[in-house]
C-alpha atoms as a PDB file:
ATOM      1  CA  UNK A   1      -3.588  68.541 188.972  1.00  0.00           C
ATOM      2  CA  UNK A   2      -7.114  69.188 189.650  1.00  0.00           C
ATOM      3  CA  UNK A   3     -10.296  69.981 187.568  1.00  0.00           C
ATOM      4  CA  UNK A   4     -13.107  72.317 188.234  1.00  0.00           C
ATOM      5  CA  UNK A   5     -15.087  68.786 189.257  1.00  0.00           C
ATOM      6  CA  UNK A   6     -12.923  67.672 191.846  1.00  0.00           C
ATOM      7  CA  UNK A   7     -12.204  70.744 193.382  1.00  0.00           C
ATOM      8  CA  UNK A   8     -16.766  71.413 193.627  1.00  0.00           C
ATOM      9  CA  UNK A   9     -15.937  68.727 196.384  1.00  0.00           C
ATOM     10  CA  UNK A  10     -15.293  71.727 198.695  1.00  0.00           C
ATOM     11  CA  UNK A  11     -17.418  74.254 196.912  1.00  0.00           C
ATOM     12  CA  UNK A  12     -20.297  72.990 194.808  1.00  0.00           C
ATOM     13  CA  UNK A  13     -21.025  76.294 193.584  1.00  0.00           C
ATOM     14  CA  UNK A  14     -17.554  76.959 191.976  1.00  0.00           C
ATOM     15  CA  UNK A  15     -18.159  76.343 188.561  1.00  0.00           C
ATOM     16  CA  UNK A  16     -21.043  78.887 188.613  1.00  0.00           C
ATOM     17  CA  UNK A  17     -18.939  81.407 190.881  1.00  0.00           C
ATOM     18  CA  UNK A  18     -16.326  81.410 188.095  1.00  0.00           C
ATOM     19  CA  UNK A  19     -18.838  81.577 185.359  1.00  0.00           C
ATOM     20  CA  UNK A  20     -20.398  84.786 186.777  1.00  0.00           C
ATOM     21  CA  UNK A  21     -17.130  86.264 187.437  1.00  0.00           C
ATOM     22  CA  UNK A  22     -15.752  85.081 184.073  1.00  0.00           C
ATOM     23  CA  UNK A  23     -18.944  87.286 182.341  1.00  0.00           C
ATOM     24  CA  UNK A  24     -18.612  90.429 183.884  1.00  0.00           C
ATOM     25  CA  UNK A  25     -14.884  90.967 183.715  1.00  0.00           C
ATOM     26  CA  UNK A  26     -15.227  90.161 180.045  1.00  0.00           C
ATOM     27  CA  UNK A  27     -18.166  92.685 179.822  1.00  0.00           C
ATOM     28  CA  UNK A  28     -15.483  95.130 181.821  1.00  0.00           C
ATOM     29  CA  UNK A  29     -13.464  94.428 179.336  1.00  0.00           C
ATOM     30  CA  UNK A  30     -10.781  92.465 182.160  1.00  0.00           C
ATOM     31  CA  UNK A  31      -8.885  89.534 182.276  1.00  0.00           C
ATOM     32  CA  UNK A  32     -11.392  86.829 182.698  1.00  0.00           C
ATOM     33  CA  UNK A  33      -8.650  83.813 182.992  1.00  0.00           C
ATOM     34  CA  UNK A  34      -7.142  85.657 185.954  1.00  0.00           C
ATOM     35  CA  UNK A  35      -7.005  83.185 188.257  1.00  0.00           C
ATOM     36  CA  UNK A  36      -4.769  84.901 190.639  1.00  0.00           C
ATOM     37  CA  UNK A  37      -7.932  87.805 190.556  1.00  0.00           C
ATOM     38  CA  UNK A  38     -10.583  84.725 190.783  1.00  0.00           C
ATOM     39  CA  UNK A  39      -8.796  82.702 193.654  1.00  0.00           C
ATOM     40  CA  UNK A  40      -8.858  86.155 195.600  1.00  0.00           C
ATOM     41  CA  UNK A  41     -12.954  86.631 194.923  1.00  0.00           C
ATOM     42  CA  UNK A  42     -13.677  82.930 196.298  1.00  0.00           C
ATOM     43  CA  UNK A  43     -11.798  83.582 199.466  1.00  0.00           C
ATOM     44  CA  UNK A  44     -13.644  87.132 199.428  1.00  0.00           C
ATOM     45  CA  UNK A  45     -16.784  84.946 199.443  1.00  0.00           C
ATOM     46  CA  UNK A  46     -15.840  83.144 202.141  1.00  0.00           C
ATOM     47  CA  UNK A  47     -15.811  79.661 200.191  1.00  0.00           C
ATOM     48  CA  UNK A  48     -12.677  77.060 200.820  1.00  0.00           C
ATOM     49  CA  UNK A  49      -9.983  78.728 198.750  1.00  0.00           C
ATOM     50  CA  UNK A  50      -9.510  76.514 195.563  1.00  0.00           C
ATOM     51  CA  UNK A  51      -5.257  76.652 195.471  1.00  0.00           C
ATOM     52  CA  UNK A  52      -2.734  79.203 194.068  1.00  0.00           C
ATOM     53  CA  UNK A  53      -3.003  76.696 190.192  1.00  0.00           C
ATOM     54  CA  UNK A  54      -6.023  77.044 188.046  1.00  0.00           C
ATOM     55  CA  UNK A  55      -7.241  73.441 187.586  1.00  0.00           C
ATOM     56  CA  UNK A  56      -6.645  71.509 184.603  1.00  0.00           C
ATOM     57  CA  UNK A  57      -9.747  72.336 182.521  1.00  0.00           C
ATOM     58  CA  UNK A  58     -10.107  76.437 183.914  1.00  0.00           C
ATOM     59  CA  UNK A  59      -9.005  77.192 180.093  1.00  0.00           C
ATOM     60  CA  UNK A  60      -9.437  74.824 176.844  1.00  0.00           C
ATOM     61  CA  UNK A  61      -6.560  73.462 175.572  1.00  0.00           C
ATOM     62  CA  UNK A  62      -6.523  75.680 172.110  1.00  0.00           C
ATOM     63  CA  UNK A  63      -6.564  78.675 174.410  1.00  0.00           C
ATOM     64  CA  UNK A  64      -3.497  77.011 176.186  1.00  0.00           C
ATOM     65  CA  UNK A  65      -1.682  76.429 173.198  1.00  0.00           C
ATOM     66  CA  UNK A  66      -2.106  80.404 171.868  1.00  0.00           C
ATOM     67  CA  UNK A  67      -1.119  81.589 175.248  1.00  0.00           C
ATOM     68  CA  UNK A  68       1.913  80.078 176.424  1.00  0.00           C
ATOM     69  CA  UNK A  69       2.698  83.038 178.549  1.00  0.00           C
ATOM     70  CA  UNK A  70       0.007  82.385 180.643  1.00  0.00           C
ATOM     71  CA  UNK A  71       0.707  78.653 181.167  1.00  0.00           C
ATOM     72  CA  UNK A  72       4.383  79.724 182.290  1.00  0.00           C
ATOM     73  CA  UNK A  73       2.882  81.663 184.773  1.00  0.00           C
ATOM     74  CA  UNK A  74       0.970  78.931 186.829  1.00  0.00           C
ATOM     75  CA  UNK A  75       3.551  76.276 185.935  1.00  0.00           C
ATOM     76  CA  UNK A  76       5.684  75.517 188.911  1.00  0.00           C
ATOM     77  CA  UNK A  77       4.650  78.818 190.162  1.00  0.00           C
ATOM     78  CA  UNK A  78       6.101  79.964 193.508  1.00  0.00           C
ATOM     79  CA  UNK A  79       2.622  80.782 195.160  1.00  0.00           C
ATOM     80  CA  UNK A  80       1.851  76.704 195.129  1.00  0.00           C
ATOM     81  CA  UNK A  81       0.336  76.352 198.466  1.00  0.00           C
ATOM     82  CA  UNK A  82      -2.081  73.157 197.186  1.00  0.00           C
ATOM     83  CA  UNK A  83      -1.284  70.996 194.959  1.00  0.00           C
ATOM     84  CA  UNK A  84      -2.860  68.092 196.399  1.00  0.00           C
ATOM     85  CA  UNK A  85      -4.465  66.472 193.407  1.00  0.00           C
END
């Protein structure tokens, strides 16, 4: 599985894309661990599209544990065109 480090490999400016994105759909008052919603803003961008699976360390592990519903969702997911990691 990736991480947000390995996958700045094809877009350095990742981590700060997500964090910007993260902010305002929280201020919106939207999902901000959509990564379904994020994936589709990066390729928007026209950066290298980071795979349909969040990496590794997208959420904290406490937020993993209180959410299982959304670790189900990009566990063995059927949109899995990269994992190469």
């Amino acid at each position: 599985m990736s991480t947000f480090d390995s996958l700045t490999a094809d877009n350095p400016n990742l981590r700060q894309q997500y964090d910007d994105w993260r902010n305002e759909r929280a201020a919106k008052g939207e999902d901000p661990t959509d990564w379904a919603e994020f994936r589709e803003l990066v390729k928007y961008l026209g950066a290298p599209d980071p795979g349909a699976t969040p990496p590794d360390d997208f959420v904290g592990e406490d937020w993993k544990a209180e959410h299982p519903e959304w670790v189900a969702r990009y566990q063995g997911g059927s949109d899995q065109n990269s994992s190469s990691s």
